[in-house]
C-alpha atoms as a PDB file:
ATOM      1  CA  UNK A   1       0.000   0.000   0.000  1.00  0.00           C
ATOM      2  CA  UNK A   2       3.130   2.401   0.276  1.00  0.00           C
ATOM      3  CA  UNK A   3       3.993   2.126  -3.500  1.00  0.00           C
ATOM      4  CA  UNK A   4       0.699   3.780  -3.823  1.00  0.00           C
ATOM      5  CA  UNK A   5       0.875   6.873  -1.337  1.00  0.00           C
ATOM      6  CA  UNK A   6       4.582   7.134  -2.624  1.00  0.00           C
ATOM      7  CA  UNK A   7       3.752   7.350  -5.996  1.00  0.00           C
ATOM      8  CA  UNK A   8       0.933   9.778  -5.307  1.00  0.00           C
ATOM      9  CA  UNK A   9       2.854  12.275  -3.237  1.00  0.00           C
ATOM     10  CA  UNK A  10       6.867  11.698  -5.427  1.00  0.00           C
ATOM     11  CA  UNK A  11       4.882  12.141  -8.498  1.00  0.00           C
ATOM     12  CA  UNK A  12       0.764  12.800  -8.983  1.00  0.00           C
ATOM     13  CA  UNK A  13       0.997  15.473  -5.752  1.00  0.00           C
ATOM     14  CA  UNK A  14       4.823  16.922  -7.057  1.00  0.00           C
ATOM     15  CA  UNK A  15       3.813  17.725 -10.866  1.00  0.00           C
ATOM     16  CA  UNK A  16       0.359  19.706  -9.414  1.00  0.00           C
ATOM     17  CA  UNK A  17       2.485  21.859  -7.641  1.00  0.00           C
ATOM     18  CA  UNK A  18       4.822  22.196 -10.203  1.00  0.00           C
ATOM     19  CA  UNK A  19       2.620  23.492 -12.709  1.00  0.00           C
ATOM     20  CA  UNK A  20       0.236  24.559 -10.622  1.00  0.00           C
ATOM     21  CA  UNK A  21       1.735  26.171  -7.325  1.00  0.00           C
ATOM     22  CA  UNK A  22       1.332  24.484  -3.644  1.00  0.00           C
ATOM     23  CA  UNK A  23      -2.088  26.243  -2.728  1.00  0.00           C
ATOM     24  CA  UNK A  24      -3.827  25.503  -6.381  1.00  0.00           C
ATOM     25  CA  UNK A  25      -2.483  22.090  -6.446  1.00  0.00           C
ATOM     26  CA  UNK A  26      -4.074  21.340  -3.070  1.00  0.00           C
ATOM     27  CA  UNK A  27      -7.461  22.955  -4.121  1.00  0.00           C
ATOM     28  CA  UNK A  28      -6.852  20.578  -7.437  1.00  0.00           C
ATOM     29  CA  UNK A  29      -5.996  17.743  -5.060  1.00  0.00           C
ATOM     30  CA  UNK A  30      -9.157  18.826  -2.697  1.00  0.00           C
ATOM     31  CA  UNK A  31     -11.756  18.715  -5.504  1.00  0.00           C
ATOM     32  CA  UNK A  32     -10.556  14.885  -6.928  1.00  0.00           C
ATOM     33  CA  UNK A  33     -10.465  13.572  -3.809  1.00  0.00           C
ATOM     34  CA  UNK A  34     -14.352  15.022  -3.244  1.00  0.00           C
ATOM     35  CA  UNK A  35     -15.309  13.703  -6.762  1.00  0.00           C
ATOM     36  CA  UNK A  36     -13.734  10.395  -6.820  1.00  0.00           C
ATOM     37  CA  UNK A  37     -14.463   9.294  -3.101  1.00  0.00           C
ATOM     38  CA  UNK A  38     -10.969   8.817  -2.192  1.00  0.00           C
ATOM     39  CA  UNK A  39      -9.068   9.825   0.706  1.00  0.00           C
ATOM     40  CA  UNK A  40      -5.015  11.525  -0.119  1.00  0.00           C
ATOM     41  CA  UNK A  41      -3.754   9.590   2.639  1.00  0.00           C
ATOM     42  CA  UNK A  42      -3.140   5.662   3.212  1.00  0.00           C
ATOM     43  CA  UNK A  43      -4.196   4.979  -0.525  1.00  0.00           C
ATOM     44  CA  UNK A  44      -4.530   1.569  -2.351  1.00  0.00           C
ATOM     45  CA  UNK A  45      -4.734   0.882  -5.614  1.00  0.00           C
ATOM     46  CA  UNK A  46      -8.659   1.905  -6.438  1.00  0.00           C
ATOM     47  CA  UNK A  47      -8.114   4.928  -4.589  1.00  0.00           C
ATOM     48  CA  UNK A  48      -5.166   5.984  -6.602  1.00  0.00           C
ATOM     49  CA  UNK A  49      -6.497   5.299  -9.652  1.00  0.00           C
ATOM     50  CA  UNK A  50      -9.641   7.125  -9.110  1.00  0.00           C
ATOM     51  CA  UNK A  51      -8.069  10.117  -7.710  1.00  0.00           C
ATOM     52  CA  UNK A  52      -5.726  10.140 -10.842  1.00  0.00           C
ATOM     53  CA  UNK A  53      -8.176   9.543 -13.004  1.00  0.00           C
ATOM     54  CA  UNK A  54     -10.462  12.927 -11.450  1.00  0.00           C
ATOM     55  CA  UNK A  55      -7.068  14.871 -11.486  1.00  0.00           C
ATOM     56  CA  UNK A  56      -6.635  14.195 -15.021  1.00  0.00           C
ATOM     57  CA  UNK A  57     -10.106  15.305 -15.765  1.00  0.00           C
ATOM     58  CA  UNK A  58     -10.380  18.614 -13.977  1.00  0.00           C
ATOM     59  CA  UNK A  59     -11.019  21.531 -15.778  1.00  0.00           C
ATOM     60  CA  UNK A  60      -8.192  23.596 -14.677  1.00  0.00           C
ATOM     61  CA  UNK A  61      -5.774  20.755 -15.195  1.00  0.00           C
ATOM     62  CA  UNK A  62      -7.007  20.140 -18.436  1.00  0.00           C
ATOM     63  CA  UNK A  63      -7.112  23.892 -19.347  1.00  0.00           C
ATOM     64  CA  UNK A  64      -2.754  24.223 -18.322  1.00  0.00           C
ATOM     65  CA  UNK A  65      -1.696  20.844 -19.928  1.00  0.00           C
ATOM     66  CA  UNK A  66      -4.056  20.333 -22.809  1.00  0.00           C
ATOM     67  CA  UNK A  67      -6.103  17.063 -23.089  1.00  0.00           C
ATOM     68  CA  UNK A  68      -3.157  15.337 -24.506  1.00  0.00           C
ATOM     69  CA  UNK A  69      -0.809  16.722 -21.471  1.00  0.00           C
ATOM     70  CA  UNK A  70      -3.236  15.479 -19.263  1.00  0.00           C
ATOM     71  CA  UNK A  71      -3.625  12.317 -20.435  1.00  0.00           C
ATOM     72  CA  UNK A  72      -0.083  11.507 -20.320  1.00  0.00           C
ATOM     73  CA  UNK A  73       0.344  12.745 -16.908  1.00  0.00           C
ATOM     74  CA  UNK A  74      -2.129   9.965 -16.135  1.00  0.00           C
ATOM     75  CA  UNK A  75      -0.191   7.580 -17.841  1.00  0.00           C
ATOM     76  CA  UNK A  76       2.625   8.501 -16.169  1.00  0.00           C
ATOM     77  CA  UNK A  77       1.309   8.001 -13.055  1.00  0.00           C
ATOM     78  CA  UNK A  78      -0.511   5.215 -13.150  1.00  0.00           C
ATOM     79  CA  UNK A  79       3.219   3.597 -14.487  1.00  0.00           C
ATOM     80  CA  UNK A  80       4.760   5.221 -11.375  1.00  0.00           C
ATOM     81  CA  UNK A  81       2.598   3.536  -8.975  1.00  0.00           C
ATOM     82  CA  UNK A  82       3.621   0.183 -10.560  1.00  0.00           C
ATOM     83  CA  UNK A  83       7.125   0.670 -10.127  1.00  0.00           C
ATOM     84  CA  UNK A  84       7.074   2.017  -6.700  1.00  0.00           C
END
């Protein structure tokens, strides 16, 4: 279950603020975890992937990254919690 909540906050929770800064990233981070039902702490595997898959589909990440952006990003990170 660690792979998971590594892989969410080394690379899903990292990028958002990246691109996004640390307070918009948590407001991005806020409104998946509301949509998708899943907690940002002690994840699984369903959680993750939900929550990915609701970050990938929110408007404002979407909007900076482009559909295609965004859709690798989820790529990525699904492949990230694999490895970790």
């Amino acid at each position: 279950m660690g792979g998971y909540q590594d892989a969410f906050d080394n690379h899903v929770r990292t990028k958002l603020e990246a691109s996004f800064g640390k307070a918009v990233g948590m407001l991005i981070l806020a409104s998946a975890s509301n949509k998708s039902g899943a907690a940002t702490m002690g994840i699984g595997a369903e959680e993750y992937t939900r929550l990915c898959d609701a970050i990938a589909g929110d408007e404002r990440v979407v909007g900076m990254w482009g559909v295609s952006g965004a859709q690798d990003a989820l790529e990525q990170w699904k492949n990230a919690a694999e490895i970790s």
